[in-house]
N, C-alpha and C. Protein backbone atom coordinates (compact mmCIF):
# COMPACT_ATOMS: atom_id res chain seq x y z
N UNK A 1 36.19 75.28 -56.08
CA UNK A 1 35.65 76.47 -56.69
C UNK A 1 35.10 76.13 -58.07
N UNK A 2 34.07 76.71 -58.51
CA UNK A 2 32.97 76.54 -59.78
C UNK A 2 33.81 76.85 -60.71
N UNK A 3 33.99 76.46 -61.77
CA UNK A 3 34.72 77.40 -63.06
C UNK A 3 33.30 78.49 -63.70
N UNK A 4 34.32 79.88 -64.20
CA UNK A 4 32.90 80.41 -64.72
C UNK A 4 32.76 79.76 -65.92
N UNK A 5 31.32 79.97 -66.06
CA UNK A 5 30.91 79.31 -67.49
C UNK A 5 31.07 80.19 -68.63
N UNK A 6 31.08 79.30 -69.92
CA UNK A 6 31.91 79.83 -71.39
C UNK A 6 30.77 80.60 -71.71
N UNK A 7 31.46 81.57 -72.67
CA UNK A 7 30.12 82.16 -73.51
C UNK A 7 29.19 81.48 -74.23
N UNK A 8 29.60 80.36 -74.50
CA UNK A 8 28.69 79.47 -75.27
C UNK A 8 27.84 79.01 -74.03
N UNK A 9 28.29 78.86 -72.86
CA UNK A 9 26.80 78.19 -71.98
C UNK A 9 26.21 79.25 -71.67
N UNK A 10 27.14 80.16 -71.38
CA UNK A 10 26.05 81.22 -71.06
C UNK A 10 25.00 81.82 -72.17
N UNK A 11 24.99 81.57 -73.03
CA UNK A 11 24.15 82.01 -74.35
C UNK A 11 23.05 80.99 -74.26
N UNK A 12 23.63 79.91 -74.32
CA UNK A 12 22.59 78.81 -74.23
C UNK A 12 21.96 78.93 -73.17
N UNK A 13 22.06 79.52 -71.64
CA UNK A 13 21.35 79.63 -70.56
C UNK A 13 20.05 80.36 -71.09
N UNK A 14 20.85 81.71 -71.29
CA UNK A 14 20.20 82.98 -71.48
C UNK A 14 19.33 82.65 -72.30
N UNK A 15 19.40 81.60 -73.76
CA UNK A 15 18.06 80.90 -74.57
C UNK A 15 17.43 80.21 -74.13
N UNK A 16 18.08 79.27 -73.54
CA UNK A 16 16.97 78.74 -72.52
C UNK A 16 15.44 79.38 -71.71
N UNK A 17 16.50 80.65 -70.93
CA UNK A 17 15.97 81.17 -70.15
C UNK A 17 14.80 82.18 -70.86
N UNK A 18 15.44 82.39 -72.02
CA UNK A 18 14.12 83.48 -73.09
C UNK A 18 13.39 82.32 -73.54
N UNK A 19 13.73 81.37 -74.06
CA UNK A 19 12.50 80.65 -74.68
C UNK A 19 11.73 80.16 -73.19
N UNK A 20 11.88 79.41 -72.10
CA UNK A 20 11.03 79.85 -71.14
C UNK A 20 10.00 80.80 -70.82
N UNK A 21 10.48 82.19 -70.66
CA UNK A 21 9.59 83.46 -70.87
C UNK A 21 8.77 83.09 -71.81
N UNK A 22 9.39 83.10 -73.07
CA UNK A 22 8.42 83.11 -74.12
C UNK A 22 7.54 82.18 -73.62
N UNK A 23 7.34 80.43 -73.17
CA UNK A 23 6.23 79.80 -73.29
C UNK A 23 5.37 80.30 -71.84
N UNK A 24 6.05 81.14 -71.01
CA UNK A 24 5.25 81.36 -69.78
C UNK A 24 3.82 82.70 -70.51
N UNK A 25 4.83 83.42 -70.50
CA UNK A 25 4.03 84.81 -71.97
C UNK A 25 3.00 84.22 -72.63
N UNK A 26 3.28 83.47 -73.38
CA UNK A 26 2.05 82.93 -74.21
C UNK A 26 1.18 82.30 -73.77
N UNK A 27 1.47 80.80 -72.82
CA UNK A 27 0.16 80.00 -72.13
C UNK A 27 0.04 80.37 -70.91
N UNK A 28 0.74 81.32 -69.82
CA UNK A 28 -0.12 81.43 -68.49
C UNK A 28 -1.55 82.07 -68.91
N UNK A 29 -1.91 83.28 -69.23
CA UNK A 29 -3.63 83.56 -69.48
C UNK A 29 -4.56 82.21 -69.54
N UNK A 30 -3.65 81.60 -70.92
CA UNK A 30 -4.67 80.79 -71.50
C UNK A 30 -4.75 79.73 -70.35
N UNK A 31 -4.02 78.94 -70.06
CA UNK A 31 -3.95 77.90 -68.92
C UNK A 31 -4.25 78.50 -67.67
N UNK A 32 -4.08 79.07 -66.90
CA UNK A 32 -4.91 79.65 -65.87
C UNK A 32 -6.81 79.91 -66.38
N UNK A 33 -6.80 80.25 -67.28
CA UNK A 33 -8.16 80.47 -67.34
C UNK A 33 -8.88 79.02 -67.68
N UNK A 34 -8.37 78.44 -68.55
CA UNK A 34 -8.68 76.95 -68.20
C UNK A 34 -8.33 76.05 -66.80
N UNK A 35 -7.95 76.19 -65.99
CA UNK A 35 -7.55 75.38 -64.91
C UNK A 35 -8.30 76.04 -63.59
N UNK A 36 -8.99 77.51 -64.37
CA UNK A 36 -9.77 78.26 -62.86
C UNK A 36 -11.21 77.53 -63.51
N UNK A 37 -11.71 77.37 -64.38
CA UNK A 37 -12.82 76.77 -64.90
C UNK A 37 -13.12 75.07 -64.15
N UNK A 38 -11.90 74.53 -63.96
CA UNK A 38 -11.90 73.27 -63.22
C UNK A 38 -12.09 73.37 -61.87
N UNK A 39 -10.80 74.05 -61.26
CA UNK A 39 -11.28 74.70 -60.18
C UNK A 39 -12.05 75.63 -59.23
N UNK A 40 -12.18 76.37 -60.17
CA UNK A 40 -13.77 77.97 -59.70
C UNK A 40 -12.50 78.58 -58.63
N UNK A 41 -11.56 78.35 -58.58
CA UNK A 41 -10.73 79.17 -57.65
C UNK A 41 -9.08 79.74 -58.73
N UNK A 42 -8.82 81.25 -58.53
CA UNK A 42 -7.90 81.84 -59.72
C UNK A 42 -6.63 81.46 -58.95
N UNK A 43 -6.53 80.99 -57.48
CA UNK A 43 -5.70 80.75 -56.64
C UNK A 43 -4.61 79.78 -57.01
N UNK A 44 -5.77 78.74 -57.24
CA UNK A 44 -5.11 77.15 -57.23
C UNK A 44 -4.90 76.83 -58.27
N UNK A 45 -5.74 77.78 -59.14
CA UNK A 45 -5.69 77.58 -60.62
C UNK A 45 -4.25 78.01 -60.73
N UNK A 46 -3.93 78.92 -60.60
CA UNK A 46 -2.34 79.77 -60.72
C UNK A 46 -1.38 78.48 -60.17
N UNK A 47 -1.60 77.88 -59.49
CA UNK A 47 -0.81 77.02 -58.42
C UNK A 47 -0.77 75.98 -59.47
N UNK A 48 -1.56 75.40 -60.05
CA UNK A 48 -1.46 74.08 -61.01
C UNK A 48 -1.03 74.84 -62.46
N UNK A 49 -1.05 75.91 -62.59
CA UNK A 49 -0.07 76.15 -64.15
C UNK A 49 1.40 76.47 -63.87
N UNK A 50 1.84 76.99 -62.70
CA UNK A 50 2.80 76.98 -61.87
C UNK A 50 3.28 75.85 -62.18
N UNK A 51 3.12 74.70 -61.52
CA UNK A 51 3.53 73.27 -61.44
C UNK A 51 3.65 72.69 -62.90
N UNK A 52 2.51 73.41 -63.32
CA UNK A 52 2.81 72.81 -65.38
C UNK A 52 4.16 73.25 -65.60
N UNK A 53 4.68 74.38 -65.12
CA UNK A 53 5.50 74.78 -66.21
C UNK A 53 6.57 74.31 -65.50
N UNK A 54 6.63 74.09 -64.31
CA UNK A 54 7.67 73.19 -63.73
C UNK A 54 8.25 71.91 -64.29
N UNK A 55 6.73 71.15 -64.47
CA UNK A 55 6.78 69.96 -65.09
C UNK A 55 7.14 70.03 -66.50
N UNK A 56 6.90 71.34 -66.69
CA UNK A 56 7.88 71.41 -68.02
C UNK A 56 8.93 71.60 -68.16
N UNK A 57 9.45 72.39 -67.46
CA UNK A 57 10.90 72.79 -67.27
C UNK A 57 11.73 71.22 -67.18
N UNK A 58 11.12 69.81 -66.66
CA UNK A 58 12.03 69.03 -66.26
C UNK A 58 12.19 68.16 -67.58
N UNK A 59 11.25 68.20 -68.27
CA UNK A 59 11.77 67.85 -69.51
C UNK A 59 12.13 67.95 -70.64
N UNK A 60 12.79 66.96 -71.68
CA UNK A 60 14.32 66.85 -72.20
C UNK A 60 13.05 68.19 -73.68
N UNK A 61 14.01 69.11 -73.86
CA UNK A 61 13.41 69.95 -74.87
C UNK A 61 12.54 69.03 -76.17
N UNK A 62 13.46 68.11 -76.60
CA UNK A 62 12.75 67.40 -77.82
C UNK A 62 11.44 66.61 -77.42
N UNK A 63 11.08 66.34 -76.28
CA UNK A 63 9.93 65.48 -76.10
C UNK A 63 8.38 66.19 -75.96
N UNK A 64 8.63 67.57 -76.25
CA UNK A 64 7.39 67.82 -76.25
C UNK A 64 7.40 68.95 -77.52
N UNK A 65 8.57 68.67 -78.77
CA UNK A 65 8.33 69.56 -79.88
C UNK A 65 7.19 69.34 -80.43
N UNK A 66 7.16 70.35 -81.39
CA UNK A 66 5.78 69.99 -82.07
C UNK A 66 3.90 70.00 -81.21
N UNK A 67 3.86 69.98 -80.28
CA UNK A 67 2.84 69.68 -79.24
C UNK A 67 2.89 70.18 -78.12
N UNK A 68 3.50 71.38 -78.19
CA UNK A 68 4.16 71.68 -76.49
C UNK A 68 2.41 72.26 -76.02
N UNK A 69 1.78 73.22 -77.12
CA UNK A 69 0.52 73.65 -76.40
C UNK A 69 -0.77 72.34 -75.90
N UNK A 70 -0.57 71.56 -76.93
CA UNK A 70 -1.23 70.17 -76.36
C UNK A 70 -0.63 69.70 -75.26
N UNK A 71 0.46 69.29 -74.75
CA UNK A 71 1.13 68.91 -73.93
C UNK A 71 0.67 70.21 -72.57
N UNK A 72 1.42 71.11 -72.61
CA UNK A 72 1.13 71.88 -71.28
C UNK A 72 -0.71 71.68 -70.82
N UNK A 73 -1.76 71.69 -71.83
CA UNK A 73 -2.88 71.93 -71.16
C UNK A 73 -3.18 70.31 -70.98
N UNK A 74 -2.56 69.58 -71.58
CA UNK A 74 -3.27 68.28 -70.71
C UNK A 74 -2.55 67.83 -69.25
N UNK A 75 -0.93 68.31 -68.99
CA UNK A 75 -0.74 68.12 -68.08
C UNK A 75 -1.57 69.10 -66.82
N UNK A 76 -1.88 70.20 -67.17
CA UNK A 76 -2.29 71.17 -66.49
C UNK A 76 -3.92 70.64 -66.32
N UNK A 77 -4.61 70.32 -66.95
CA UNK A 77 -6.01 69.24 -66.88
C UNK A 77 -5.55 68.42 -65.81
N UNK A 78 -4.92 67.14 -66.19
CA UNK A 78 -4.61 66.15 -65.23
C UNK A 78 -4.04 66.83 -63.89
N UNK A 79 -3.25 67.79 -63.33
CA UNK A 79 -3.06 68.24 -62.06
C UNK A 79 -4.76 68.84 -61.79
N UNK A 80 -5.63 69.80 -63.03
CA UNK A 80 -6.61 70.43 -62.07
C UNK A 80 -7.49 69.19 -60.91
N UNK A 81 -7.34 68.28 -61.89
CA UNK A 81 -8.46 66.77 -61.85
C UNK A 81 -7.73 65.70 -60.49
N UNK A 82 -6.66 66.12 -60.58
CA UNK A 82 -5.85 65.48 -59.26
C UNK A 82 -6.40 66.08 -58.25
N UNK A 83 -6.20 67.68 -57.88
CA UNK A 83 -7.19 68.47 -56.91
C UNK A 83 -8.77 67.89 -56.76
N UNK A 84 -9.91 67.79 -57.90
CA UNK A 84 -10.51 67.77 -57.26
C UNK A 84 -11.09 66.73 -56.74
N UNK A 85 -10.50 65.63 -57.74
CA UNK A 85 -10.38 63.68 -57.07
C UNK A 85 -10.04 64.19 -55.47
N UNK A 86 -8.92 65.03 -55.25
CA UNK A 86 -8.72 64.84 -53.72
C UNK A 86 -9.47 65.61 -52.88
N UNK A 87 -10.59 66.47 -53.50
CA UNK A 87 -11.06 67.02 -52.81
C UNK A 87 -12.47 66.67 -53.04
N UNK A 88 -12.37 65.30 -53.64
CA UNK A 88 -13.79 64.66 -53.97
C UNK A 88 -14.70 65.08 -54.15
N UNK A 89 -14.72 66.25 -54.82
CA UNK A 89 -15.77 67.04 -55.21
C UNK A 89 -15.51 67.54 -57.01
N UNK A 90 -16.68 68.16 -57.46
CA UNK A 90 -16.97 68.22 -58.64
C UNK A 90 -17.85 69.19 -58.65
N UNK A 91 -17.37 71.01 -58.81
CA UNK A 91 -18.74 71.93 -58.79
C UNK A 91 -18.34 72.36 -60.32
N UNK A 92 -19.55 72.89 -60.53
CA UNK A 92 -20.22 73.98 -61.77
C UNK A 92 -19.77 75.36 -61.36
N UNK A 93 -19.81 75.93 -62.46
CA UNK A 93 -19.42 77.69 -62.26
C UNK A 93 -20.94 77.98 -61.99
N UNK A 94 -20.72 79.14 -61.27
CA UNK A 94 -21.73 79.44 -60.88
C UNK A 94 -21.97 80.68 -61.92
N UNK A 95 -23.09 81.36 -61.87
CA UNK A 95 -23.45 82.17 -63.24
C UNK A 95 -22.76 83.44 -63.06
N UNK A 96 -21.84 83.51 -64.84
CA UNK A 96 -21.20 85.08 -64.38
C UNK A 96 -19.81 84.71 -63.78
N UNK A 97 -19.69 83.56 -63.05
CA UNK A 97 -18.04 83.25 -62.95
C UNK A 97 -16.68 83.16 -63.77
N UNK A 98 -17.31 82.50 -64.98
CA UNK A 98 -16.73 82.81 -66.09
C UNK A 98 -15.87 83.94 -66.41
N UNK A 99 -16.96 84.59 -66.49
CA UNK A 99 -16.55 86.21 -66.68
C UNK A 99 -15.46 87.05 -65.66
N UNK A 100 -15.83 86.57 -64.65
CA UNK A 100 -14.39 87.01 -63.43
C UNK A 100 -13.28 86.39 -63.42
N UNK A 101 -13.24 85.72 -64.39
CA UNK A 101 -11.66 84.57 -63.77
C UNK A 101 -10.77 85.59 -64.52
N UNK A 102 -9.40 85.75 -63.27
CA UNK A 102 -8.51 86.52 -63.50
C UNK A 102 -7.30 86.23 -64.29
N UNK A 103 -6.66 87.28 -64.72
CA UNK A 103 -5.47 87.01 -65.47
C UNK A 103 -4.69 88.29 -65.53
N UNK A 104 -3.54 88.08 -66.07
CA UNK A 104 -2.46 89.55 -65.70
C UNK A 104 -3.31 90.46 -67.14
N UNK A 105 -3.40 89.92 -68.16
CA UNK A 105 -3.58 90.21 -69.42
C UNK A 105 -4.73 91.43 -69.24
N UNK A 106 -4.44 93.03 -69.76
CA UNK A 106 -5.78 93.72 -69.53
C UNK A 106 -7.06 93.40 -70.67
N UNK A 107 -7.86 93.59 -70.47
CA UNK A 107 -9.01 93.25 -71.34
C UNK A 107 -9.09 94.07 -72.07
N UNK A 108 -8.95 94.51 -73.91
CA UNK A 108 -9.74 95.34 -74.58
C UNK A 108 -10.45 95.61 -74.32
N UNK A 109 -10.96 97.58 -74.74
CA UNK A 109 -12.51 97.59 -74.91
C UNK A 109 -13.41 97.10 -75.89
N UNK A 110 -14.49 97.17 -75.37
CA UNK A 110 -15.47 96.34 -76.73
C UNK A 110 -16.25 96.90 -77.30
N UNK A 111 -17.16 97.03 -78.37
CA UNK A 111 -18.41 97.52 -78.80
C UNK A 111 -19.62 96.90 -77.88
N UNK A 112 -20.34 97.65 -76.92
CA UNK A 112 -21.39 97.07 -75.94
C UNK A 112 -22.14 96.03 -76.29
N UNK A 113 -22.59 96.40 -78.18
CA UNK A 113 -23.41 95.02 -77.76
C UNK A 113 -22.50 93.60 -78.58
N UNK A 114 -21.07 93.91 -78.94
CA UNK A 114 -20.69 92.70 -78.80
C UNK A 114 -20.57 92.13 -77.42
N UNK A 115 -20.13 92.81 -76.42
CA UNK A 115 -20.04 92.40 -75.17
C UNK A 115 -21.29 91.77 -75.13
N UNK A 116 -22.17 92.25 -74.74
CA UNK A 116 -23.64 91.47 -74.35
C UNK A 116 -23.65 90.28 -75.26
N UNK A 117 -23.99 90.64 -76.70
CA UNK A 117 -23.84 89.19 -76.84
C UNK A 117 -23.05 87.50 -76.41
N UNK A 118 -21.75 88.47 -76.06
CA UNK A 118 -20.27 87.75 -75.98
C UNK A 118 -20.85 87.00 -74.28
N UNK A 119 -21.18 87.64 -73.62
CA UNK A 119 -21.99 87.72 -72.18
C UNK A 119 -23.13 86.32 -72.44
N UNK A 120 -24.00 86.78 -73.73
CA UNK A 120 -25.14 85.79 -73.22
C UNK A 120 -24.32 84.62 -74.02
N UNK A 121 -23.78 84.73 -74.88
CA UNK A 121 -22.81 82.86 -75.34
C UNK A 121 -22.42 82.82 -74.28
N UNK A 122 -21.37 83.47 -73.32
CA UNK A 122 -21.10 82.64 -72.08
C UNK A 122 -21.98 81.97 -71.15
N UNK A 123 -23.21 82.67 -70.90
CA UNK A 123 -23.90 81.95 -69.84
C UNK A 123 -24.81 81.07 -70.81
N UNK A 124 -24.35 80.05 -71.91
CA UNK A 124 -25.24 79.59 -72.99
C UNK A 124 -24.48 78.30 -72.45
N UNK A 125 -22.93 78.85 -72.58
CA UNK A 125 -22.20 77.31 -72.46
C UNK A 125 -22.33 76.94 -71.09
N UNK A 126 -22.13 77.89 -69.87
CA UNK A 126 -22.64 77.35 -68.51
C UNK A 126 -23.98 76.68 -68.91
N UNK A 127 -24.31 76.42 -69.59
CA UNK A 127 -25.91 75.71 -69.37
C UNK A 127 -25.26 75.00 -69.77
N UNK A 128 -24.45 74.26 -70.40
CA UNK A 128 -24.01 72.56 -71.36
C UNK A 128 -23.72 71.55 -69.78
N UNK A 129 -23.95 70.37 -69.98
CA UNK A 129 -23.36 69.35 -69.77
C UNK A 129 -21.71 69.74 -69.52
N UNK A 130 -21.18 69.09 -68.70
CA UNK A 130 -19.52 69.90 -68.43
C UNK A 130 -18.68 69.20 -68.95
N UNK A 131 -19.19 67.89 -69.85
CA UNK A 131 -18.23 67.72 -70.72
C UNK A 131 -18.20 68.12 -72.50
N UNK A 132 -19.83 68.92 -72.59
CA UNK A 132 -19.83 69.51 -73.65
C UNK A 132 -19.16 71.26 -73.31
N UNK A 133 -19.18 71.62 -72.35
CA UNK A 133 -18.26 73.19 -71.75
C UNK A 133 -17.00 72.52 -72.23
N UNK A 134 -16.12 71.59 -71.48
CA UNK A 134 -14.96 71.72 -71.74
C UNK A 134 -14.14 71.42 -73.08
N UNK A 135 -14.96 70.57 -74.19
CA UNK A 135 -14.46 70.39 -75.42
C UNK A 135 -14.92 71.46 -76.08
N UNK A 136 -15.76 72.73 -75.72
CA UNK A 136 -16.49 73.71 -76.47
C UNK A 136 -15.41 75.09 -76.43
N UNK A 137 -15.10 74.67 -74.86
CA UNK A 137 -13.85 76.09 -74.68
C UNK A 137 -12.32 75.39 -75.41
N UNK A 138 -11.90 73.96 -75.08
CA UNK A 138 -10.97 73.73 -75.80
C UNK A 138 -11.02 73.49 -77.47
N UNK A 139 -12.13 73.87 -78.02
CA UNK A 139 -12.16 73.88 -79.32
C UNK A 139 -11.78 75.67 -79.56
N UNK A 140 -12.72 76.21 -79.33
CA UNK A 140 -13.11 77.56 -79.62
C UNK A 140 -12.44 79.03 -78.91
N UNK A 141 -12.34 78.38 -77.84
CA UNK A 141 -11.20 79.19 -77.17
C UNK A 141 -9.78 79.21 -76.91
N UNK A 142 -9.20 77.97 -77.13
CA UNK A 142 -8.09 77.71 -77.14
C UNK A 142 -7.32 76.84 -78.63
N UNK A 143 -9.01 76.94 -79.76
CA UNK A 143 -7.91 76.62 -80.76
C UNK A 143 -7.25 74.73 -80.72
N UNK A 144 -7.91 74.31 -80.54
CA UNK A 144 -7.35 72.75 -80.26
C UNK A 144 -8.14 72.04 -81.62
N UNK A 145 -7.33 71.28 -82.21
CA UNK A 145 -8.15 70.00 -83.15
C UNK A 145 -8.94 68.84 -82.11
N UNK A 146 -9.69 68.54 -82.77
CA UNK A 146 -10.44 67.26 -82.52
C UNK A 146 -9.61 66.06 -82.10
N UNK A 147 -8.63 65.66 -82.78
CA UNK A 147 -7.70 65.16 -81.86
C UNK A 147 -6.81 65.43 -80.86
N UNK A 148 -6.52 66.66 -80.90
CA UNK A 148 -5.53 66.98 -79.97
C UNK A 148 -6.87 67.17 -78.80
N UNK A 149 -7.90 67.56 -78.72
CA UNK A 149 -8.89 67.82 -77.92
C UNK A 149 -8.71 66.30 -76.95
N UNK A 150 -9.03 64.91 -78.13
CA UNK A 150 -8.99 63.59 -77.68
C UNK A 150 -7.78 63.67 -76.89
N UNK A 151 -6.72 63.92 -77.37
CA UNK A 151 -5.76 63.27 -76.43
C UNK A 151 -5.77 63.87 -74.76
N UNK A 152 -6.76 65.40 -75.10
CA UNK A 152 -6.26 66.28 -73.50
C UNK A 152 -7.56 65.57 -73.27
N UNK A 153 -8.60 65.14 -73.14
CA UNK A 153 -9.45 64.77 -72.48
C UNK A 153 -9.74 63.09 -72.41
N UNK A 154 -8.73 62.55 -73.44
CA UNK A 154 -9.09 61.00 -73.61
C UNK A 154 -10.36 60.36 -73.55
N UNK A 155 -11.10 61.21 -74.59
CA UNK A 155 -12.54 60.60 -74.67
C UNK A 155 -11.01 60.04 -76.88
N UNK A 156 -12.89 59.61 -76.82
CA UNK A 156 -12.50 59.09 -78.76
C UNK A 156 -12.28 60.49 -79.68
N UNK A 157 -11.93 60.92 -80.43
CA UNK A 157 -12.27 61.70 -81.50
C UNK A 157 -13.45 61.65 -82.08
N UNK A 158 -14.23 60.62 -82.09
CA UNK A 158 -15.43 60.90 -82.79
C UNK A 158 -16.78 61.35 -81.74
N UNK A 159 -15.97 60.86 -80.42
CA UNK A 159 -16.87 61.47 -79.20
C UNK A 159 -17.11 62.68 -79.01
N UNK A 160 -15.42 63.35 -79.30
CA UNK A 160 -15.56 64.71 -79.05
C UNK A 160 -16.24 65.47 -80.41
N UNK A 161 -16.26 64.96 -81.73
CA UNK A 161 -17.03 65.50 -82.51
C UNK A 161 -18.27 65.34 -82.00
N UNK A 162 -19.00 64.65 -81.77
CA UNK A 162 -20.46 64.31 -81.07
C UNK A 162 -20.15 65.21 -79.95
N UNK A 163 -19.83 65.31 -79.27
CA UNK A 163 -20.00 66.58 -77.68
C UNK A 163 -19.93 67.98 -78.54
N UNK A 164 -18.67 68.07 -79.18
CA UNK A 164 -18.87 69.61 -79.86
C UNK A 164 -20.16 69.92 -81.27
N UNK A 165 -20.42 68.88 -81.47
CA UNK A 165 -21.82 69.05 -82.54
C UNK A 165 -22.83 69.27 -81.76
N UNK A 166 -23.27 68.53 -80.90
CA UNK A 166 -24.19 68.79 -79.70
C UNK A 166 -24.43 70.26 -79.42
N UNK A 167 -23.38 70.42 -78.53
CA UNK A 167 -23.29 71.87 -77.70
C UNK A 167 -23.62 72.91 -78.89
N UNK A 168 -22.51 72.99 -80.33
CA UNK A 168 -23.14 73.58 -80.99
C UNK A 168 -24.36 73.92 -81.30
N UNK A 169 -25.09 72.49 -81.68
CA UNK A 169 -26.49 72.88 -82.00
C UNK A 169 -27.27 73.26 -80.86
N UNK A 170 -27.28 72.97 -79.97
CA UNK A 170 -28.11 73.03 -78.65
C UNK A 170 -27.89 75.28 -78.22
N UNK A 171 -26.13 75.65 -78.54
CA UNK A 171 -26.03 76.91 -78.43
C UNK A 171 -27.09 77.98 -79.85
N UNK A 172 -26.76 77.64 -80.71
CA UNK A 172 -27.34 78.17 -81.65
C UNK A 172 -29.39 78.24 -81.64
N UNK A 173 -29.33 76.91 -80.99
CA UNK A 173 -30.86 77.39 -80.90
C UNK A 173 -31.07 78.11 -79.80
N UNK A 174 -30.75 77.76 -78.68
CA UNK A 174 -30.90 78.54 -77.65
C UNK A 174 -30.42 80.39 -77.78
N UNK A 175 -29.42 80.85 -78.43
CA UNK A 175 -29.43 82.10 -79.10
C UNK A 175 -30.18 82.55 -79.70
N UNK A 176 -30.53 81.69 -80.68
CA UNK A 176 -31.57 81.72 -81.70
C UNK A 176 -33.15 82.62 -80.65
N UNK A 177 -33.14 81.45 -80.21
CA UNK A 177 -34.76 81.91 -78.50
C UNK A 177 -34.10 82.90 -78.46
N UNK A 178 -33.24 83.38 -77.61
CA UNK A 178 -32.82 84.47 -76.69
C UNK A 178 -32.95 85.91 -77.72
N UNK A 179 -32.58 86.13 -78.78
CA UNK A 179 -32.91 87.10 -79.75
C UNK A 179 -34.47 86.62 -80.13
N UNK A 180 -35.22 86.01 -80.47
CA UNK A 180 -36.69 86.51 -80.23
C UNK A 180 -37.27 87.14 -79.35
């Protein structure tokens, strides 16, 4: 027979078990919406942040202090990229996909023509090169440094400054056109 456990483990479970919540709360949106961008499917995408947080759960708390949001999206990268190595394929969003990828999170309302604008930057970055999209959303949408960018994508740091200077300039003029 089990002995029951002390109040002290059980406290420590129960923290465990809240600081869990807490990191599911905070990065499922964000990591699902990055991992449906790899995949174009909200399915599998769900299925590989799933497995992130698994893969988090198995390790020792101190090894991913400090870096846990760097850490979850590069493991969650490397599973999307495992899928599509095995499915030997490599697609583009198609236009406006962006905009559908799901999440529990409800959407504010907006002022219309921030939306529209917000609308035509999205289909600005579907026009990039897909390795200037993905250092453009992990800069700007998710808040990542230039290095921490390097480490989730293992290009150089000065590469990814060159991909995100690029896309920048290349978005700004192309806005630039689109309002004339």
């Amino acid at each position: 027979m089990k002995p029951e456990p002390s109040n002290h483990e059980q406290s420590r479970t129960t923290n465990a078990d809240d600081f869990a919540r807490a990191i599911v709360n905070e990065y499922q949106g964000p990591l699902t919406r990055y991992a449906t961008r790899f995949l174009g499917d909200a399915d599998r995408a769900r299925d590989v942040v799933q497995d992130t947080f698994m893969r988090l759960m198995e390790r020792p708390v101190g090894e991913v202090d400090g870096h846990l949001a760097e850490w979850l999206f590069t493991v969650c990268r490397h599973r999307a990229l495992d899928i599509l190595r095995k499915e030997a394929r490599m697609s583009r969003f198609e236009e406006g996909q962006i905009e559908r990828v799901a999440t529990d999170d409800p959407r504010p309302g907006r002022a219309l023509e921030h939306e529209e604008a917000h609308t035509a930057m999205l289909r600005l970055i579907d026009g990039l090169p897909a390795s200037q999209q993905e250092v453009i959303r992990l800069k700007f949408q998710n808040g990542f440094s230039y290095k921490e960018i390097s480490r989730i994508t293992d290009l150089s740091v000065s590469h990814v400054g060159v991909l995100i200077h690029n896309a920048v300039q290349r978005l700004r003029a192309d806005f630039a056109a689109q309002k004339s």
